[in-house]
Protein backbone atom coordinates (compact mmCIF):
# COMPACT_ATOMS: atom_id res chain seq x y z
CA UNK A 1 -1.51 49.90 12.09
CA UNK A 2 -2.65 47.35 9.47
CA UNK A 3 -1.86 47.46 5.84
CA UNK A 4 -3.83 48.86 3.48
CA UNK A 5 -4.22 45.18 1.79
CA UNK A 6 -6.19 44.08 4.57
CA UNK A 7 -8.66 46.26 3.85
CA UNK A 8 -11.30 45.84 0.85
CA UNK A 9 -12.37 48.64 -1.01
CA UNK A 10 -15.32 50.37 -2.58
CA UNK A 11 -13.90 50.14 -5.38
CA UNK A 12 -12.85 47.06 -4.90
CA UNK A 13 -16.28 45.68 -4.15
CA UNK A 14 -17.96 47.43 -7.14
CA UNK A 15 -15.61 45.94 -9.12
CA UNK A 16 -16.76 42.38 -7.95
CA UNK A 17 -20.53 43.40 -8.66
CA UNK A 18 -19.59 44.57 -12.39
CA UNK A 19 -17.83 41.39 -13.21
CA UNK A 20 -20.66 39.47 -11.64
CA UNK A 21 -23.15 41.50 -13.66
CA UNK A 22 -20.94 40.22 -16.54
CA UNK A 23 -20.71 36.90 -16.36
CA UNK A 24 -24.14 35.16 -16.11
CA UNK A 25 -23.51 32.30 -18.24
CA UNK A 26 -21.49 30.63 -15.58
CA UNK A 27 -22.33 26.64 -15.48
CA UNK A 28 -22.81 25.01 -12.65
CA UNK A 29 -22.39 21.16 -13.99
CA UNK A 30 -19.33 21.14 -15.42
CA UNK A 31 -17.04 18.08 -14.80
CA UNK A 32 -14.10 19.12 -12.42
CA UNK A 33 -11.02 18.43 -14.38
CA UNK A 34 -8.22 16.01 -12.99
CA UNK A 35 -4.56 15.22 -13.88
CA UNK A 36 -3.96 11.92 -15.06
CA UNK A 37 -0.58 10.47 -15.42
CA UNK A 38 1.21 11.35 -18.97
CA UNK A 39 -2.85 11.57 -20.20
CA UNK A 40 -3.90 7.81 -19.52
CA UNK A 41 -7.06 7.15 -18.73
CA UNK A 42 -7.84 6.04 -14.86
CA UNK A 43 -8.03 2.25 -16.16
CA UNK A 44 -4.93 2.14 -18.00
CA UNK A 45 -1.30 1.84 -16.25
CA UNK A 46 -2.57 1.63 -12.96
CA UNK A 47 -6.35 1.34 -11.69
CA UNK A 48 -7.01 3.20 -8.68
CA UNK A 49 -9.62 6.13 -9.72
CA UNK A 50 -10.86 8.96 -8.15
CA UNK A 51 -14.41 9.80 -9.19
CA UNK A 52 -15.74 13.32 -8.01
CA UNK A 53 -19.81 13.42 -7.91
CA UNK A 54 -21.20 15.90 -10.13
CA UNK A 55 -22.30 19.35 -8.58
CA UNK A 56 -26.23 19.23 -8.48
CA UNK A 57 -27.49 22.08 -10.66
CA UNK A 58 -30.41 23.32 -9.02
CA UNK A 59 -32.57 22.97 -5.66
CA UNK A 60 -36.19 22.97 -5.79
CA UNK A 61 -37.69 25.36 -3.18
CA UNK A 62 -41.73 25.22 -4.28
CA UNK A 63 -41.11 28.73 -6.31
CA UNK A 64 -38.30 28.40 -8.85
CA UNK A 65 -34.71 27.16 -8.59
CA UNK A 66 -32.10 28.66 -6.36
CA UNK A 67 -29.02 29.27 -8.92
CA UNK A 68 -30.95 28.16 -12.08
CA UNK A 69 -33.58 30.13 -13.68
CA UNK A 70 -33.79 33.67 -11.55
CA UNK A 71 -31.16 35.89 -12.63
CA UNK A 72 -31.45 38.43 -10.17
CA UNK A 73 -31.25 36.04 -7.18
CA UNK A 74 -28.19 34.43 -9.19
CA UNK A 75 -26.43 38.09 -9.25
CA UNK A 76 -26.75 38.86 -5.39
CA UNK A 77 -25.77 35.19 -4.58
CA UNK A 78 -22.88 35.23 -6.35
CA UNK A 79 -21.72 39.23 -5.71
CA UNK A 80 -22.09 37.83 -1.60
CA UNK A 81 -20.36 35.04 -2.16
CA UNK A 82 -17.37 36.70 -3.85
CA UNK A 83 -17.28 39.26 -1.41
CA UNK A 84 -17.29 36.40 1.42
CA UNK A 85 -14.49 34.75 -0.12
CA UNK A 86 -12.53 38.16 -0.83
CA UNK A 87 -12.71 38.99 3.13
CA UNK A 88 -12.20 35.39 4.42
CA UNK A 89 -8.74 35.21 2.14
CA UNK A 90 -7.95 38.70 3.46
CA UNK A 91 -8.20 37.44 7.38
CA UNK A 92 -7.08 34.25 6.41
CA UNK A 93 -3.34 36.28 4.80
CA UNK A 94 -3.44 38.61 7.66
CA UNK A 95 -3.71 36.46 10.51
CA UNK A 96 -0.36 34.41 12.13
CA UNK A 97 -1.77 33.59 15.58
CA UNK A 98 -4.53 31.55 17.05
CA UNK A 99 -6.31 28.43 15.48
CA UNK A 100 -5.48 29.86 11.77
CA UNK A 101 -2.06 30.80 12.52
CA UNK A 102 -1.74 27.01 13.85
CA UNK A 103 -4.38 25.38 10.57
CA UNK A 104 -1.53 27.43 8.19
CA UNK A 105 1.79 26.22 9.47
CA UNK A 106 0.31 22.66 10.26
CA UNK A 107 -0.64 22.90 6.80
CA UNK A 108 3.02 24.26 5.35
CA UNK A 109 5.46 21.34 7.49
CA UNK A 110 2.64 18.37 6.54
CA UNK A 111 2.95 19.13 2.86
CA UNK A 112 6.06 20.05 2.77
CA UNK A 113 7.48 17.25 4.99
CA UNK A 114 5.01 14.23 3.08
CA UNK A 115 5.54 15.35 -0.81
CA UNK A 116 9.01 16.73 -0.76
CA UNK A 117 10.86 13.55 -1.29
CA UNK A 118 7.68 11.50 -3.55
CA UNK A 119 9.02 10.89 -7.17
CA UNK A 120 6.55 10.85 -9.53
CA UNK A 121 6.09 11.15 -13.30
CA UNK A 122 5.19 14.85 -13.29
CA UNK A 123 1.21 14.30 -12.28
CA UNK A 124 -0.19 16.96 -10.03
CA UNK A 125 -1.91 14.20 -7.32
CA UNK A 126 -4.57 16.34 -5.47
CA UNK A 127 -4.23 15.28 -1.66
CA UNK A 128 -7.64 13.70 -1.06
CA UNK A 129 -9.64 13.91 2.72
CA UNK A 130 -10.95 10.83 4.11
CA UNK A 131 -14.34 9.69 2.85
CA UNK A 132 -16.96 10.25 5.00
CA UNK A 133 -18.95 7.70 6.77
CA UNK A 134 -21.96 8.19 5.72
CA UNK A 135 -20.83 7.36 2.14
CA UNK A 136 -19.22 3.89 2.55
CA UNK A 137 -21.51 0.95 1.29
CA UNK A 138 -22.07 -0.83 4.62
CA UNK A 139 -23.60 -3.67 3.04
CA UNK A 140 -21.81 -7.39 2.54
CA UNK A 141 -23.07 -10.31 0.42
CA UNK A 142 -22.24 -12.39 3.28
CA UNK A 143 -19.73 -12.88 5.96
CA UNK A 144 -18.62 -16.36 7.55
CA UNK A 145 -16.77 -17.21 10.72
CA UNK A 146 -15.36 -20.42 10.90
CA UNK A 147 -13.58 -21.60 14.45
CA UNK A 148 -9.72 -21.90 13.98
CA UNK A 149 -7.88 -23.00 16.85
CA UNK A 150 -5.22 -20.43 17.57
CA UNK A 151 -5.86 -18.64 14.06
CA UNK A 152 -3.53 -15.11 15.62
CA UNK A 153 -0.82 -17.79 15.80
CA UNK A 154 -1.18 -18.58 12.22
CA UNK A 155 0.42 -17.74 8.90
CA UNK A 156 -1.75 -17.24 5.59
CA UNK A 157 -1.26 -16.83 2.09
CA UNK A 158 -3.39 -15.90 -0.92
CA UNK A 159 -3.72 -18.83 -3.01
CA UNK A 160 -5.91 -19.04 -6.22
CA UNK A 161 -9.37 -18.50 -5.18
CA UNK A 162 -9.18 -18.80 -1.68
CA UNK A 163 -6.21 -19.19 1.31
CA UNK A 164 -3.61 -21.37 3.07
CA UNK A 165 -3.67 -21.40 6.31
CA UNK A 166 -0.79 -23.55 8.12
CA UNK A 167 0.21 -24.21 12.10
CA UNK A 168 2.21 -26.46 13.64
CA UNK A 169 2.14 -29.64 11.65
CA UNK A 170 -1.03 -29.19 9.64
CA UNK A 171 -2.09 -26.72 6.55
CA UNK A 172 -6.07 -26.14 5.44
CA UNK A 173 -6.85 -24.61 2.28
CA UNK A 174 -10.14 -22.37 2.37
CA UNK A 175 -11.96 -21.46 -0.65
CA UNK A 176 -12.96 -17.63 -0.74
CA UNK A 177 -16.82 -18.54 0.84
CA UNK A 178 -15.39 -20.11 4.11
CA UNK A 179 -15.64 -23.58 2.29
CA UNK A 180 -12.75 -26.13 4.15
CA UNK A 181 -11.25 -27.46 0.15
CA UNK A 182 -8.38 -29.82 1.71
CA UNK A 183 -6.23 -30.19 4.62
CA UNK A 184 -2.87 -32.53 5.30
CA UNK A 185 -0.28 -33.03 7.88
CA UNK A 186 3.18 -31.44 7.39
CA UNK A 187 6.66 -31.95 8.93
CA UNK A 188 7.16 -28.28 9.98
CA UNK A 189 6.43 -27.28 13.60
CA UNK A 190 7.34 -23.54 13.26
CA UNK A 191 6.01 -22.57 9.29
CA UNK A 192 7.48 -19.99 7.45
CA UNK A 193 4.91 -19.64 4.22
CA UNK A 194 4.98 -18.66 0.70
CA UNK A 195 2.59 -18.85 -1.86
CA UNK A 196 2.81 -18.25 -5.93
CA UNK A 197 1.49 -19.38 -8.75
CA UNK A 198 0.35 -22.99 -8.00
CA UNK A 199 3.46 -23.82 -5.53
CA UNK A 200 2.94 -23.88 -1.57
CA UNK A 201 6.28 -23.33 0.33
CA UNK A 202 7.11 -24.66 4.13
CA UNK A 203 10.19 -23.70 5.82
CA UNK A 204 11.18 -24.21 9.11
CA UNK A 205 12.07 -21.21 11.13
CA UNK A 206 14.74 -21.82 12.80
CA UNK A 207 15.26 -25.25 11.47
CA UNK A 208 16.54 -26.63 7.91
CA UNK A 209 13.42 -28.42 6.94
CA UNK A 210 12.00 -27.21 3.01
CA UNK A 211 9.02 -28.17 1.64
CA UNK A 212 7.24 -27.86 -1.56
CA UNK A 213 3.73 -28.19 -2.27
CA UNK A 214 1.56 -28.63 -5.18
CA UNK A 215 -1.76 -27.92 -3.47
CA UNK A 216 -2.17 -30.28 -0.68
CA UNK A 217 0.71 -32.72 -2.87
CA UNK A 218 4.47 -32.72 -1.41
CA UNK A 219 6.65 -32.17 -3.69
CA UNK A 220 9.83 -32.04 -1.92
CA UNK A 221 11.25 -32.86 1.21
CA UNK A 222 14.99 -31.38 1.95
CA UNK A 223 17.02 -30.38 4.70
CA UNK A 224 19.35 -27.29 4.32
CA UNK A 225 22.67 -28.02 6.07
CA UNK A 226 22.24 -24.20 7.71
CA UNK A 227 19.54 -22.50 10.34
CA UNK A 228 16.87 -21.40 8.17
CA UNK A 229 15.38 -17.54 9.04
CA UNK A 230 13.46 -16.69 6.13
CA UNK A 231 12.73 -17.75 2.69
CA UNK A 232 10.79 -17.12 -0.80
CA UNK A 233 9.20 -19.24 -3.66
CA UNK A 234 8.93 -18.10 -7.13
CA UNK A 235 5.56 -18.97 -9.30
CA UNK A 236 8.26 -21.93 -10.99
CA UNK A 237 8.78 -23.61 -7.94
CA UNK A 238 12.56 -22.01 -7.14
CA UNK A 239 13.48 -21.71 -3.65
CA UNK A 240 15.72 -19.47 -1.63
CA UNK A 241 16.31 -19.75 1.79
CA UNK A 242 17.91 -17.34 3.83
CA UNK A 243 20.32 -19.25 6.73
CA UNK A 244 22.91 -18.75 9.15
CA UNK A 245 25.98 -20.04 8.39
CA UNK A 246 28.77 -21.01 10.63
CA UNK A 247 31.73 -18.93 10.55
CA UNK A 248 29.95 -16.66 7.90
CA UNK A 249 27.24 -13.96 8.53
CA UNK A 250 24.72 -15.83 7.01
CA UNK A 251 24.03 -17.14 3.49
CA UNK A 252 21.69 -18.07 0.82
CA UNK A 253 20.57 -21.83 -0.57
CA UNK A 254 18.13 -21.70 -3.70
CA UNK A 255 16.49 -25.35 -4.90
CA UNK A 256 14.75 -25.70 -8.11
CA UNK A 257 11.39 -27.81 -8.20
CA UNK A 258 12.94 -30.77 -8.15
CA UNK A 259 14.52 -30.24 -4.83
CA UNK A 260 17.85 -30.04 -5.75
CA UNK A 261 20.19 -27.20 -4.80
CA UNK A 262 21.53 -25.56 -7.76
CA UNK A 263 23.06 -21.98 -5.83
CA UNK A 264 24.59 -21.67 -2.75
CA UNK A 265 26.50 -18.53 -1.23
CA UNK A 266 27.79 -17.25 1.80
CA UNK A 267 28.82 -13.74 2.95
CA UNK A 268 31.72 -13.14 4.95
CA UNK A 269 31.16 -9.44 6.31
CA UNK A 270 28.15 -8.16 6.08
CA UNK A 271 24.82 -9.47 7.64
CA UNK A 272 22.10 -11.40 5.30
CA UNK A 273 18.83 -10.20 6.01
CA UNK A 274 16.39 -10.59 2.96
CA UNK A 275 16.60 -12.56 -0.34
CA UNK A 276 14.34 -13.13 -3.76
CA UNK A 277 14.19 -14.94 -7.13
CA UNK A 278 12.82 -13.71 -10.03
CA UNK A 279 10.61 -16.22 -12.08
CA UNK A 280 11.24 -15.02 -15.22
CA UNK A 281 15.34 -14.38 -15.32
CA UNK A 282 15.86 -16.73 -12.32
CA UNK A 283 18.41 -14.08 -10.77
CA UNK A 284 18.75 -13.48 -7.54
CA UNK A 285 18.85 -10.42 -5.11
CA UNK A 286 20.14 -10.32 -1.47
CA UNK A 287 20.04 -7.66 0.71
CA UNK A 288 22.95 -7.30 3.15
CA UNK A 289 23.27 -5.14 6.51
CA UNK A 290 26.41 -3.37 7.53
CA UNK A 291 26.29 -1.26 10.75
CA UNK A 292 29.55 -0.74 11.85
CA UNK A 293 29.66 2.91 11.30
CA UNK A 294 25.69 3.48 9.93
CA UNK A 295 23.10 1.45 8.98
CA UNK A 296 24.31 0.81 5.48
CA UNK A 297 22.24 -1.61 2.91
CA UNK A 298 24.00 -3.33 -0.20
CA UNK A 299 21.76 -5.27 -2.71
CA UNK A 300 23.93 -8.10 -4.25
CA UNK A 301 22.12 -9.45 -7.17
CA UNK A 302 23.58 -13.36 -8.39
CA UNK A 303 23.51 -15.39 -11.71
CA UNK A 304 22.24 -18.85 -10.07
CA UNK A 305 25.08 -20.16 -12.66
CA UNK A 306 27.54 -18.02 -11.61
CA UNK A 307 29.43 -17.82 -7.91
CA UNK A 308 30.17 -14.50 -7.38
CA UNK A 309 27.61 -11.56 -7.46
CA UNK A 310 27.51 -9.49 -10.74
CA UNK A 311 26.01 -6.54 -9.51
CA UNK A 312 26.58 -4.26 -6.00
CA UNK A 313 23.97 -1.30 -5.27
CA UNK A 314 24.83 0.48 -1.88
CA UNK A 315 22.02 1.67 -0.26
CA UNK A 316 23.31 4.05 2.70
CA UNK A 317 21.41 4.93 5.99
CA UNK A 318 18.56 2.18 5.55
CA UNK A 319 17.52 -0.78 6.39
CA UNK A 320 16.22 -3.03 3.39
CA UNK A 321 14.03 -5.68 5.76
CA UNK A 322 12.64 -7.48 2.75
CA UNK A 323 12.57 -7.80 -0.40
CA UNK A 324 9.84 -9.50 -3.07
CA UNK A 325 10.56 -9.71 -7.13
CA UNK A 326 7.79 -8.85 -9.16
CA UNK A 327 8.80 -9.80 -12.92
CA UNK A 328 12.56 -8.50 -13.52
CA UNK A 329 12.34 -5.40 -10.76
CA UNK A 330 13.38 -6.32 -7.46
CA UNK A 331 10.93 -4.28 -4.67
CA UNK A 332 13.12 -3.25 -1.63
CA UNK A 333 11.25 -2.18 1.27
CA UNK A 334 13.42 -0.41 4.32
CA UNK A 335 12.78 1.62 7.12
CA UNK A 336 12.61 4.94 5.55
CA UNK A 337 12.23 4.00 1.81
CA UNK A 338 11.27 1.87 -1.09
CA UNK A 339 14.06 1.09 -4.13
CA UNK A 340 12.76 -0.91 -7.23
CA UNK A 341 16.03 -2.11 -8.60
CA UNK A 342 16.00 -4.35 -12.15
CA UNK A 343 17.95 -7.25 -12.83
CA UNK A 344 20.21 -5.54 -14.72
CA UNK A 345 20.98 -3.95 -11.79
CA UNK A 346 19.10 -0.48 -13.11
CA UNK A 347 17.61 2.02 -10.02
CA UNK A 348 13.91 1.51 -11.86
CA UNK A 349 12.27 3.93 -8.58
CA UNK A 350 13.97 4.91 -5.27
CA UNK A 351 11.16 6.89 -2.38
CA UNK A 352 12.73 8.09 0.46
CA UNK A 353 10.75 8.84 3.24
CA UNK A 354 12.88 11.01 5.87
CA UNK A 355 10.07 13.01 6.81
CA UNK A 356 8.09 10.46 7.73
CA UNK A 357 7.98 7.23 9.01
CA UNK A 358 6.96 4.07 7.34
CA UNK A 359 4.74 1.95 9.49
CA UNK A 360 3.29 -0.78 7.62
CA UNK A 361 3.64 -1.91 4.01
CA UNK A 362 2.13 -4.40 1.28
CA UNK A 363 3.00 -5.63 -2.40
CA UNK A 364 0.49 -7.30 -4.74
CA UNK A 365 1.45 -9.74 -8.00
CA UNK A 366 1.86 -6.95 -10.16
CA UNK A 367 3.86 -4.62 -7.91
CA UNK A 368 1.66 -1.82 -6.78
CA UNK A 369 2.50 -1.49 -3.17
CA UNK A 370 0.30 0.18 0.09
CA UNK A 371 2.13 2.30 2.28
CA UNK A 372 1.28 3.20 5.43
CA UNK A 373 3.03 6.17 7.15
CA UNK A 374 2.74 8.10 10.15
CA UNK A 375 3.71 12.03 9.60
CA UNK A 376 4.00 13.67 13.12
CA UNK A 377 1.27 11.67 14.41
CA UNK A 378 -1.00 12.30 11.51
CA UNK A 379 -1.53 9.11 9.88
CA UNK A 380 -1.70 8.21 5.51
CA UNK A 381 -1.42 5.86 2.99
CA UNK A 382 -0.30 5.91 -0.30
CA UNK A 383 -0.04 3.49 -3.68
CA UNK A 384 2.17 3.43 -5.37
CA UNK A 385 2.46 1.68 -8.96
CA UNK A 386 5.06 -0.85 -10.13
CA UNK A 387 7.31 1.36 -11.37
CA UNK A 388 7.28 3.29 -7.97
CA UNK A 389 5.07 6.09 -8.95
CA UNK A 390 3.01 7.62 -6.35
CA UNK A 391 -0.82 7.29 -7.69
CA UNK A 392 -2.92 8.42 -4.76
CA UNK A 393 -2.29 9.17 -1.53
CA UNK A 394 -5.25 9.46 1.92
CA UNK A 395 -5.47 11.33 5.50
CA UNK A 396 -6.65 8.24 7.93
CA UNK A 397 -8.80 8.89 10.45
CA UNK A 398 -7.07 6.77 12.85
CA UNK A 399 -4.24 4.42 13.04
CA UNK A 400 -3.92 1.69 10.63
CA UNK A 401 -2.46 -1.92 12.13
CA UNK A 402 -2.52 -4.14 8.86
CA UNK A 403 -2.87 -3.21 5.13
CA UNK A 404 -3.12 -5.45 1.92
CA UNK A 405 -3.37 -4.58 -1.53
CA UNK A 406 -4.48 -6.46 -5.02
CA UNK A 407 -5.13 -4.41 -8.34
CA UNK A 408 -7.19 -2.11 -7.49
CA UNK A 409 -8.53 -2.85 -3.96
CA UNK A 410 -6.48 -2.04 -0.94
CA UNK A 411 -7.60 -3.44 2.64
CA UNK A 412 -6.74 -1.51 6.63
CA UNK A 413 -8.31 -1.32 9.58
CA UNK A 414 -9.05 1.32 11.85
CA UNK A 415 -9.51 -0.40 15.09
CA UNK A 416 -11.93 -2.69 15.20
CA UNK A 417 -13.23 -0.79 11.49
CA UNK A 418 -12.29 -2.88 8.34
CA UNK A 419 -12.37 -0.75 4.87
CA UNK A 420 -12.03 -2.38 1.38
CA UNK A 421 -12.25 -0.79 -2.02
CA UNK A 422 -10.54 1.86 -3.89
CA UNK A 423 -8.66 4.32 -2.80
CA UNK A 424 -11.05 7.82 -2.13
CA UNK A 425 -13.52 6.21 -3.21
CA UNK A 426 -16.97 6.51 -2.32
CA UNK A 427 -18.26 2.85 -2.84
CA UNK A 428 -15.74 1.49 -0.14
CA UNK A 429 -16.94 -0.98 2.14
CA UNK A 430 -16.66 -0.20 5.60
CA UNK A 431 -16.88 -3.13 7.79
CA UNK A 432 -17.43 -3.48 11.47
CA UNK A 433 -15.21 -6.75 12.91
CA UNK A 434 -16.86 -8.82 15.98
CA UNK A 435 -13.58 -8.90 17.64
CA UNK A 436 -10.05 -7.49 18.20
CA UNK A 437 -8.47 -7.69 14.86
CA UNK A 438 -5.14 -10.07 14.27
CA UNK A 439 -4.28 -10.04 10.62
CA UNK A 440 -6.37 -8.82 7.08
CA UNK A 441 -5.76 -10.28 3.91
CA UNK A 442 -7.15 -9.82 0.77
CA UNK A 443 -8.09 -13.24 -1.37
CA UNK A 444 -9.95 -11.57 -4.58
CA UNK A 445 -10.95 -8.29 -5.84
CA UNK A 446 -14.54 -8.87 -3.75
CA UNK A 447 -13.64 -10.79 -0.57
CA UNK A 448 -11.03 -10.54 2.22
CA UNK A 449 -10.25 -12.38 5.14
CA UNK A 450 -10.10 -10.66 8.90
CA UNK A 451 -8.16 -12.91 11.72
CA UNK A 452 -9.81 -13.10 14.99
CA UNK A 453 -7.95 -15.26 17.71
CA UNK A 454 -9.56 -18.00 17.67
CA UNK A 455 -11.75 -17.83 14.54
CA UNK A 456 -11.50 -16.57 10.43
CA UNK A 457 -14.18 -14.32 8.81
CA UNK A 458 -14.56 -14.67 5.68
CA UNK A 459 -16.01 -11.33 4.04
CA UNK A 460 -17.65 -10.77 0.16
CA UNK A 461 -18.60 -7.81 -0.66
């Protein structure tokens, strides 16, 4: 026996033509309205937009115009659309089995599960569906391949208005056309790279060789007197170098510009994974791995002038893999979770991501960040702002192996696919890649660069 709410009415259904009766005035070109954060305009604290395309009032049909100047036609349209809509709600509320019964709980655990543990600043973000095909601009202004023996073996780095490209022994710089600028030999068989502001850093993985770089100029040569792993340069020209450390479980070295080592520390229990200096302050913040229980994170952030950290932030049941200062915040990414920690040692934004699990991940200068997640096999990405807030968030319609962001352009790939624009935006650039893809990274706010094995493309839009 059903209810008697599944059923519609008479009544019910006269109702719906008197109220249509009554409301004729009804206009058909008014601008959807959308939430913005605390009132700011889309081009204020963070850029990505979302621009809907106005309903079109009217379609031509030789006699008049459907839904603009017949009134009568406008009544029965509308009094059968209303009663379409009444019934489909009703089935859709009614019905628990079958394809709906599967569309509404998929529906309940994905939003649930993605949005229940995003911090944001009170904006309603609608959840946007991926932007058709047909819409993307498919168009380039040109696109360049240049031959690059093992290129998927080698690292790159944004650098002004083009990239560094380094291998074994040798770095190229490439303006953003595909134009070879300058090239020079290097000391470092196994390059770890870092770009910012006009310094070039070379580290070798595995090794203790440092170098520093103005352009294609050395400006330092040092040896570290531990195994380097990993290492970061500041826009000033400060270096710290994560190392191994005998007797220790790792450490940090930091040189000025100069080449001179002006901070040294070494950790006695816990592991050193991941380590960053802030331009502006000059502090530094270490992230350190404890697993003999849990996986349990602690950021330690240092005074270069002092020898003891000043500040402890335990970060349980993550793993902070790396971490990259923008200004005074300190961006921690982990396995389930981003923390934005200042160096006053203030929690500025911490996402958790239990739910869900994070799959690929990107920063740009100013600290908006790309996530990639994958949500029971359903995969997204989402930006969020420097101060962690989540601005905008996309369904994929595929898996996603590399994403880069810069202001207000993000870069992925979909197979073999390449899009580059805004975020649910309809004047993204979809573009098809000759070959298997290896790496994508973004050089200016109209080009990018895709990685082939044995070549680079370089792409403007």
């Amino acid at each position: 026996m059903k209810n008697d709410d599944d059923f519609i009415t008479e009544d019910a259904i006269n109702d719906l033509i008197q109220y249509s009766e009554d409301d004729d005035d009804t206009e058909l070109d008014e601008e959807p309205e959308y939430a913005q954060s605390g009132g700011k305009s889309a081009d204020e604290e963070y850029p990505i937009e979302f621009k809907p395309k106005k309903p079109t009032r009217a379609y031509d049909n030789g006699g008049g115009y459907y839904g603009g100047s017949k009134k009568k036609n406008s009544k029965i349209g509308a009094v059968i659309c209303i009663i379409a809509a009444v019934i489909a709600i009703a089935v859709f509320i009614g019905v628990d089995s079958g394809i709906i019964g599967n569309y509404k709980s998929n529906f309940a655990n994905n939003f649930s599960k993605v949005f229940s543990n995003f911090k944001s600043d009170g904006t309603q973000i609608p959840e946007q569906t991926p932007v058709p095909d047909a819409y993307y601009n498919t168009a380039v202004e040109s696109g360049v391949t240049v031959s690059f023996e093992s290129a998927g073996e080698t690292e790159y780095a944004p650098y002004k208005d083009g990239i560094i490209c380094v291998q074994m022994n040798h770095m190229s710089y490439f303006d953003e056309s595909g134009a070879l600028v300058w090239e020079t030999d290097t000391a470092i068989v196994d390059p770890i790279l870092k770009a910012e502001g006009g310094y070039i850093m070379l580290a070798e993985n595995g090794g203790n060789k440092i170098c520093l770089y103005n352009d294609r100029k050395l400006v330092y040569d040092v040896d570290d007197p531990d195994i380097i792993m990993s290492a970061n340069v500041s826009e000033n020209g400060d270096v710290v170098a994560v190392a191994s450390k005998a007797s220790y479980k790792g450490g940090i070295s930091v040189y000025n510009r100069t080449g001179a080592q002006i901070f040294s520390w070494a950790s006695g229990s816990d592991s050193v994974i991941s380590a960053d200096i802030s331009a502006s302050s000059r502090r530094v913040a270490v992230s350190l791995l404890n697993t003999d229980t849990a996986a349990k994170t602690t950021i330690q952030l240092f005074d270069i002038n002092e020898t003891e950290s000043y500040e402890k932030i335990d970060v349980d049941n993550t793993v902070i893999f790396n971490i990259e200062f923008t200004d005074n915040i300190a961006n921690c990414f982990g396995d389930n979770r981003i923390l934005g920690i200042s160096t006053s040692g203030k929690i500025v934004y911490d996402n958790t991501f239990s739910a869900v699990q994070l799959t690929h991940s990107a920063i740009d200068e100013n600290g908006n960040k790309l996530l990639a997640f994958d949500d029971a096999n359903i995969p997204m990405i989402s930006i969020y702002n420097k101060k962690g807030v989540l601005k905008e968030s996309a369904e994929l319609m595929g898996v996603t192996n590399f994403v880069d962001i810069n202001g207000k352009k993000i870069l992925y790939n979909i197979d073999r696919d390449v899009y580059f624009g805004k975020i649910n935006s309809d004047d993204a650039t979809k573009y098809s890649a000759a070959m298997d893809i290896k790496n994508l990274i973004i050089i200016s706010e109209n080009s990018f660069v895709i990685v082939y094995s044995n070549s680079i493309e370089f792409v403007t839009v």
